[in-house]
C-alpha atoms as a PDB file:
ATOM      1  CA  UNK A   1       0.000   0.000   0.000  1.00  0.00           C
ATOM      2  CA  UNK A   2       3.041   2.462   0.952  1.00  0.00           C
ATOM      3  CA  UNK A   3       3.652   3.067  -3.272  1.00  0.00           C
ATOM      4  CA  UNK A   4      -0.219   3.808  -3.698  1.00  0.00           C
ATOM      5  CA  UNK A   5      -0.581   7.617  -4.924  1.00  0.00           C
ATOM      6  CA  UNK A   6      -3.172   9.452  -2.582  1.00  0.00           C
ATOM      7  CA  UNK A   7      -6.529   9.003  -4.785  1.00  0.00           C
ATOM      8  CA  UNK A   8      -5.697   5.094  -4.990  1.00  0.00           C
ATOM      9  CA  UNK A   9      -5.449   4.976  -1.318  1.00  0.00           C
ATOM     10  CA  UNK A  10      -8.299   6.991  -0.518  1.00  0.00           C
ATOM     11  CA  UNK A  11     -10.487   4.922  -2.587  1.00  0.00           C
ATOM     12  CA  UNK A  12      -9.117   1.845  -0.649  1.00  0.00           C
ATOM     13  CA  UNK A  13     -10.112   3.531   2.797  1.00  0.00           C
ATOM     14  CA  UNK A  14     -13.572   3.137   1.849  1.00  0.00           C
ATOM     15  CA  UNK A  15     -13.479  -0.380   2.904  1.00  0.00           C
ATOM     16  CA  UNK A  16      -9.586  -0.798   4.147  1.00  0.00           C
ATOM     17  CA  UNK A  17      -8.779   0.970   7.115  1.00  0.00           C
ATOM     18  CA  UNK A  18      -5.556  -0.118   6.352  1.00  0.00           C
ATOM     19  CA  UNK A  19      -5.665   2.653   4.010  1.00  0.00           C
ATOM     20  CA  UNK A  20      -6.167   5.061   6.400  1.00  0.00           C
ATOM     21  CA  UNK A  21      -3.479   4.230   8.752  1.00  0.00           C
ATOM     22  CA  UNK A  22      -1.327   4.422   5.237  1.00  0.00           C
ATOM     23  CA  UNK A  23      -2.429   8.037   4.695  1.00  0.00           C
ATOM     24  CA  UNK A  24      -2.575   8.872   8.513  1.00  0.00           C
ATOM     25  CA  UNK A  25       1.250   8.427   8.820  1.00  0.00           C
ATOM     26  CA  UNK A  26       2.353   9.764   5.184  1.00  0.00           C
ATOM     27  CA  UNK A  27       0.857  13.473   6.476  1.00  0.00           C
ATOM     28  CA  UNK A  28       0.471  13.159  10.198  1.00  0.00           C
ATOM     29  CA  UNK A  29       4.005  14.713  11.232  1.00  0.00           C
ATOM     30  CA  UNK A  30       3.499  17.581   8.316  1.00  0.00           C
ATOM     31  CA  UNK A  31      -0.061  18.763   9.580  1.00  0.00           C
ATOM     32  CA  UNK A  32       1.169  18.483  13.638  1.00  0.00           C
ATOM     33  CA  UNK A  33       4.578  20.755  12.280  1.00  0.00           C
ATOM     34  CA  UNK A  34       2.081  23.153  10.356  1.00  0.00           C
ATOM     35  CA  UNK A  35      -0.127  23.167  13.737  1.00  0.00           C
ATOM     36  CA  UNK A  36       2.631  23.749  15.650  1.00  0.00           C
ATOM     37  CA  UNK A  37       3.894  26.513  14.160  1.00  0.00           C
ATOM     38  CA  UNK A  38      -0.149  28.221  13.823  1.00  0.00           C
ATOM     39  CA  UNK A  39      -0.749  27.202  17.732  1.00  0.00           C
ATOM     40  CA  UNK A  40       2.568  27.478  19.478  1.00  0.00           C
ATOM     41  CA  UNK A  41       1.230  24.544  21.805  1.00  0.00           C
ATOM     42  CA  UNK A  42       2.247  21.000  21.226  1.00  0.00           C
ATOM     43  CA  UNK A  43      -0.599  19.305  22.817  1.00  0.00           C
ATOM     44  CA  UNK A  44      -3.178  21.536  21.341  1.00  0.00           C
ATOM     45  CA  UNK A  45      -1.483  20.988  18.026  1.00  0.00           C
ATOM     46  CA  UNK A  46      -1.701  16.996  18.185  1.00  0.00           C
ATOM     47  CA  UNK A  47      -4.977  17.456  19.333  1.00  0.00           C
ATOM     48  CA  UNK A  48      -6.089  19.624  16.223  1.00  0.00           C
ATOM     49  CA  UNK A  49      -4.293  16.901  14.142  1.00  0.00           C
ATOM     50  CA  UNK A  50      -6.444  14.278  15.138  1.00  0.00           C
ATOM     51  CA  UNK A  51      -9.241  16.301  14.826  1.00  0.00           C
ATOM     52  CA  UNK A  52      -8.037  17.077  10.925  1.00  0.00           C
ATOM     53  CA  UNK A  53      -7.534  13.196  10.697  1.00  0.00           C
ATOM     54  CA  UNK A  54     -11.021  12.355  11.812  1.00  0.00           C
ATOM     55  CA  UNK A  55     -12.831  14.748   9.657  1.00  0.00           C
ATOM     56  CA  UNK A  56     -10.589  13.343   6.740  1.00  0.00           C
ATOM     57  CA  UNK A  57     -12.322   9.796   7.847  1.00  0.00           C
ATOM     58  CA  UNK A  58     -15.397  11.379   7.558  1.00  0.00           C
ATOM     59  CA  UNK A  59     -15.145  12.786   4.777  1.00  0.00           C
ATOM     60  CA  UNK A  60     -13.310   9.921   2.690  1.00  0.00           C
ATOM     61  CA  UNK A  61     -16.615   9.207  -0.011  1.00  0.00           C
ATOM     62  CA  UNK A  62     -16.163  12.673  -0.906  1.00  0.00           C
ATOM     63  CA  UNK A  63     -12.429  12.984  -0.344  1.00  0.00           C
ATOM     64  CA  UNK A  64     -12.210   9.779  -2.817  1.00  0.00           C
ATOM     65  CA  UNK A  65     -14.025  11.068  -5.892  1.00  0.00           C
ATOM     66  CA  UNK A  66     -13.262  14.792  -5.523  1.00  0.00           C
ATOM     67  CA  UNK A  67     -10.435  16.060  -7.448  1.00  0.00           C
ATOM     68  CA  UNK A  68      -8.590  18.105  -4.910  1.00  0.00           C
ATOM     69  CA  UNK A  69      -5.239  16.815  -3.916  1.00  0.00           C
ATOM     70  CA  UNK A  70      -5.636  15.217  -0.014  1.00  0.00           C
ATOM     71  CA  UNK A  71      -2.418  17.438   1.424  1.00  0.00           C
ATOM     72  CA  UNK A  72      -4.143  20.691   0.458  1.00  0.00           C
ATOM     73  CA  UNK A  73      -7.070  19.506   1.908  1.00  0.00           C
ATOM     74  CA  UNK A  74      -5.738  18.802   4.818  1.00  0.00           C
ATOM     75  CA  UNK A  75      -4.042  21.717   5.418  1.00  0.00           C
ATOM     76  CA  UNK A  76      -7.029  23.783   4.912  1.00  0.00           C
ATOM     77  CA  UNK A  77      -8.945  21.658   7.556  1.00  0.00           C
ATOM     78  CA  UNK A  78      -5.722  22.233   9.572  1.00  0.00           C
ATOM     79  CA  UNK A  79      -5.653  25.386   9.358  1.00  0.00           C
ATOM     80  CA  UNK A  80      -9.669  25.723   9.989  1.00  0.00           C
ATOM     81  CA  UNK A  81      -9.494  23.632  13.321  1.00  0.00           C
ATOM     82  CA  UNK A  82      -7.144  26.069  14.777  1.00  0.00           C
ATOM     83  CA  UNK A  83      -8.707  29.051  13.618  1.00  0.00           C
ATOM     84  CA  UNK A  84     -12.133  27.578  15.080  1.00  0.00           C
ATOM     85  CA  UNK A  85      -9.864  26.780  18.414  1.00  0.00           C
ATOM     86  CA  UNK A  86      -9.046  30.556  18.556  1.00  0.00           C
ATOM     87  CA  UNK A  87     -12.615  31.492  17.769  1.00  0.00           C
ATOM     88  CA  UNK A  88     -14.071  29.335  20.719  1.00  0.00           C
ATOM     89  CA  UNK A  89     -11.182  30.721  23.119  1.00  0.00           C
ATOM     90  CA  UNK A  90     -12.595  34.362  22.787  1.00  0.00           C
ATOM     91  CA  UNK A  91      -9.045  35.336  20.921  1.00  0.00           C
ATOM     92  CA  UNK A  92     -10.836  36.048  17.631  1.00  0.00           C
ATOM     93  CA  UNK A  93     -10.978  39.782  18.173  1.00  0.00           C
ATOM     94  CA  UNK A  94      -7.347  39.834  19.072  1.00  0.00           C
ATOM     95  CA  UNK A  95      -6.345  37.308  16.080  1.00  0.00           C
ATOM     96  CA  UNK A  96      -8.005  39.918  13.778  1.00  0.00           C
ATOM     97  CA  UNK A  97      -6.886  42.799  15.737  1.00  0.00           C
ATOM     98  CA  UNK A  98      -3.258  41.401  14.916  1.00  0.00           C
ATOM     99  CA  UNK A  99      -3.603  40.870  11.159  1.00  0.00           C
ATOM    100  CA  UNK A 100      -2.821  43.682   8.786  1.00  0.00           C
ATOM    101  CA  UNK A 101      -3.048  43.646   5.391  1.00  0.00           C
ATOM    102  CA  UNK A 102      -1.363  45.982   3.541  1.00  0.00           C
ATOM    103  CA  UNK A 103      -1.109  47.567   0.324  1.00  0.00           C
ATOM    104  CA  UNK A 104       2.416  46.927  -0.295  1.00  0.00           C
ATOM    105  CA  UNK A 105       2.994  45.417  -4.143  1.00  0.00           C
ATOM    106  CA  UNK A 106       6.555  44.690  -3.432  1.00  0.00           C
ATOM    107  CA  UNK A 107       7.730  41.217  -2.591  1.00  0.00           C
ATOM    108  CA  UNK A 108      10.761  41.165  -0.381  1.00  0.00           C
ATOM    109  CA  UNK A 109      13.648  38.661  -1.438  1.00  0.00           C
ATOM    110  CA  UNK A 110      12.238  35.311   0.792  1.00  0.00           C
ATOM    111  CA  UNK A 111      15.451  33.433   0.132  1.00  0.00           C
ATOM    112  CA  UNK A 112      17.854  36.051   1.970  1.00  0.00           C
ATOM    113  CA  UNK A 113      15.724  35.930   4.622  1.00  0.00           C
ATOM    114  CA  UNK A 114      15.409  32.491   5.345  1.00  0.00           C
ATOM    115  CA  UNK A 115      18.801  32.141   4.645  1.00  0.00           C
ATOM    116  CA  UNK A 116      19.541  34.808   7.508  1.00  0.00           C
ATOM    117  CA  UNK A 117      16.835  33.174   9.270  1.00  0.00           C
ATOM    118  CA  UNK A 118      18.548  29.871   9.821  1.00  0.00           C
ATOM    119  CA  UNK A 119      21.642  31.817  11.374  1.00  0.00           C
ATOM    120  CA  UNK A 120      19.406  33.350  14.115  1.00  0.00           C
ATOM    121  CA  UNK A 121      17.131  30.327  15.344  1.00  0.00           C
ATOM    122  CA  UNK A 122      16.337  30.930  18.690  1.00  0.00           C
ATOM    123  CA  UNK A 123      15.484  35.405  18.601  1.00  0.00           C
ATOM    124  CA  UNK A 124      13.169  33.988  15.469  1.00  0.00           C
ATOM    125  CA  UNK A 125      11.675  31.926  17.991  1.00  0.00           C
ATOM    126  CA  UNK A 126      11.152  34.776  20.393  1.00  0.00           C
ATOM    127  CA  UNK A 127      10.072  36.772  17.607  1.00  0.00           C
ATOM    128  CA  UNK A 128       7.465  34.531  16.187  1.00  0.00           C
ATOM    129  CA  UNK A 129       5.397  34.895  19.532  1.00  0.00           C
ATOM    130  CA  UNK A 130       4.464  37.745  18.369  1.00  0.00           C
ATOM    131  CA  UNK A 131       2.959  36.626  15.023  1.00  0.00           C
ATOM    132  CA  UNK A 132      -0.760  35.931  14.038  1.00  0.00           C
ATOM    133  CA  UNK A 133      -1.680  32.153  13.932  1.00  0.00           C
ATOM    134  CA  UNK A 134      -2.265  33.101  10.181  1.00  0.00           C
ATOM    135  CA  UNK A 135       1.247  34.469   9.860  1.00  0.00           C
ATOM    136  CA  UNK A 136       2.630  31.143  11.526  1.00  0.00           C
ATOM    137  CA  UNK A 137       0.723  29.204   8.997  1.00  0.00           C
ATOM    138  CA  UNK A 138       1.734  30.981   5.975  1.00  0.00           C
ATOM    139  CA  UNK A 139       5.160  31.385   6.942  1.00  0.00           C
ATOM    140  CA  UNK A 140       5.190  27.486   7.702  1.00  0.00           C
ATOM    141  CA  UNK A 141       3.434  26.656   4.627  1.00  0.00           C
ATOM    142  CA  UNK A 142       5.821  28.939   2.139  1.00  0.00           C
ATOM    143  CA  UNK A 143       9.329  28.024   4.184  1.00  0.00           C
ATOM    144  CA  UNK A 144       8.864  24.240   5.830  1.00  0.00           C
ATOM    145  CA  UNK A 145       6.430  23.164   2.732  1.00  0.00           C
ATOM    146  CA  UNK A 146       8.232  25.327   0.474  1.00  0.00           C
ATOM    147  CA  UNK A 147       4.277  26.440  -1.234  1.00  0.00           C
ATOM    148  CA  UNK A 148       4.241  29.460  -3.601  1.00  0.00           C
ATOM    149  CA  UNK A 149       1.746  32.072  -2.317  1.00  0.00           C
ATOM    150  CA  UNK A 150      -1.182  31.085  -4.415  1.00  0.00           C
ATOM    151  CA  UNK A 151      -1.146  27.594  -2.964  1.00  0.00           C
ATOM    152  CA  UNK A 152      -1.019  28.925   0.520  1.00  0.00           C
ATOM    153  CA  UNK A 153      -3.585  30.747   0.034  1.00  0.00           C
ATOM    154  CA  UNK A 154      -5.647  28.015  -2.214  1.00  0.00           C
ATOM    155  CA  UNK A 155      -5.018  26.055   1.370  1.00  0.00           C
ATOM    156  CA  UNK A 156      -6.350  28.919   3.737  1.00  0.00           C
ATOM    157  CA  UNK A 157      -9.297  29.658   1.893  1.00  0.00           C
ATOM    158  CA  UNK A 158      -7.827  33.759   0.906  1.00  0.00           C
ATOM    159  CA  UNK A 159      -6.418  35.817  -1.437  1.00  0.00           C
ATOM    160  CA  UNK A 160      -2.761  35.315  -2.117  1.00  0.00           C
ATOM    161  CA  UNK A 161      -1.944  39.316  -1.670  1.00  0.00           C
ATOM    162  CA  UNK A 162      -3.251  38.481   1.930  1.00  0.00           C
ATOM    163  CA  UNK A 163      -0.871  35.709   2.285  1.00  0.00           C
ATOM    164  CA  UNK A 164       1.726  38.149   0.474  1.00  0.00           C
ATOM    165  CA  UNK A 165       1.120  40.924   3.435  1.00  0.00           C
ATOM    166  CA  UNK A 166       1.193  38.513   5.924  1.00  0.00           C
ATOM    167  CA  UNK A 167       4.304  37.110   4.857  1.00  0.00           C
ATOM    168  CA  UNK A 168       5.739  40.621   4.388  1.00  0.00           C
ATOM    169  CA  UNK A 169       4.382  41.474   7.988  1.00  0.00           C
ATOM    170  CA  UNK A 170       5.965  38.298   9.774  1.00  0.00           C
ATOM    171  CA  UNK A 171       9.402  38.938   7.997  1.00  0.00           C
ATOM    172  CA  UNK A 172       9.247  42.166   9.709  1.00  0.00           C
ATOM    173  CA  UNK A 173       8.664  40.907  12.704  1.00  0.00           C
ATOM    174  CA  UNK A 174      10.875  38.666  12.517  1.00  0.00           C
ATOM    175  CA  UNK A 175      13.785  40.442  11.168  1.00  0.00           C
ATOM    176  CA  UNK A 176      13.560  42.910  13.913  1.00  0.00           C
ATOM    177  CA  UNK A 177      14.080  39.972  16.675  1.00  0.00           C
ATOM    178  CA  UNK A 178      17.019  39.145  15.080  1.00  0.00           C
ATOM    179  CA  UNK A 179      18.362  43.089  14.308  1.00  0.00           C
ATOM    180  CA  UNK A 180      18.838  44.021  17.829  1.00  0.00           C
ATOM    181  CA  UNK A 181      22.411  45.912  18.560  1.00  0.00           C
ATOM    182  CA  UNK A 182      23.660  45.560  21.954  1.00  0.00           C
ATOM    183  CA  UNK A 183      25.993  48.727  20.904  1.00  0.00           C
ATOM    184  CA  UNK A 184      22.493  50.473  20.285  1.00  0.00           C
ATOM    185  CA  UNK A 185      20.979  49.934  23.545  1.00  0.00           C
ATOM    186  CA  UNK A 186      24.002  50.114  25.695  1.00  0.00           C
ATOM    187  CA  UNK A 187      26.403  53.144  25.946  1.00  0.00           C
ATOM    188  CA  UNK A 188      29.799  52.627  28.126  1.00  0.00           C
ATOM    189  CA  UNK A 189      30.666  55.068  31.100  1.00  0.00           C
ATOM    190  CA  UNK A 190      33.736  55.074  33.124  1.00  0.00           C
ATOM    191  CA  UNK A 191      34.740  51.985  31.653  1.00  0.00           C
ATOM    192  CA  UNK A 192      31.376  49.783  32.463  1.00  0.00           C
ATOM    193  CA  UNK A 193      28.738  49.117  30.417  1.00  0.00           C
ATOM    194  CA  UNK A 194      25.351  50.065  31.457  1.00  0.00           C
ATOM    195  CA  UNK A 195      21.713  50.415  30.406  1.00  0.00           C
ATOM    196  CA  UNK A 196      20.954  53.849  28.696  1.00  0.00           C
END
């Protein structure tokens, strides 16, 4: 069953759940990472991945003769559970309180800032507490999946210009964990250094 393509095994899973366990571990660790990275809680995360797995079980007659591909599925219903998490904790108005969406045509060079990104692991980590759940995801989906914008945004159910802004805002973010100068915020007197 392992060599099966997606569509083959989901038409299996209608009366093999052998099939399921098959598709269950080809996209469980990618949909906990994704979750993860939206919900900053690893519990809550495998929780919401089960959830995503059961509504996949659910929804395997349709799932089976539908043409989308299964992984983009699943990241939407991912990406759905968590928002609906959020939603039922009261933190919608500060989710969308946190969002902005810009006007801002220009697409920043991605690569660089990865590539810088991978030098400074643990500020980005700092930093990315204070991104949106909808920033995590997209920045997850573009950098760990390596998605273009459009599919992103074919995944969260939006525009990609909003996935654009969003990934324009988190870089930001981001980037100024990593840009801090202790020269900047420290000034020497009488040979110590102190706080300004």
């Amino acid at each position: 069953m392992e060599g099966k393509s997606d569509k083959e095994l989901l038409k299996d899973a209608l009366s093999d759940t052998g099939a399921v366990a098959v598709l269950y571990e080809r996209y469980r660790d990618r949909i906990l990472a994704c979750l993860i990275h939206t919900v900053l809680e690893r519990d809550l995360a495998e929780e919401l991945t089960e959830a995503t797995f059961a509504k996949m079980v659910d929804n395997l007659p349709k799932l089976a003769h539908g043409s989308a591909p299964l992984v983009q599925w699943l990241y939407r219903v991912a990406n759905n559970e968590a928002m609906s998490w959020f939603r039922h904790h009261r933190a919608e108005e500060r989710y969308l309180a946190r969002v902005r969406v810009g006007d801002n045509e220009s697409d920043p060079d991605y690569d660089d800032m990865v590539s810088e990104a991978q030098r400074h692991e643990s500020e980005l980590r700092t930093a990315a507490v204070g991104l949106t759940p909808f920033e995590r995801a997209c920045v997850m989906l573009c950098y760990s999946e390596e998605l273009k914008p459009r599919e992103v945004a074919a995944i969260l159910g939006c525009t990609a210009k909003r996935v654009s802004n969003a990934l324009q805002h988190a870089c930001r973010i981001l980037r100024s964990g990593i840009e801090v100068n202790p020269d900047e915020s420290r000034c020497t007197h009488e040979g110590k250094v102190r706080e300004c």
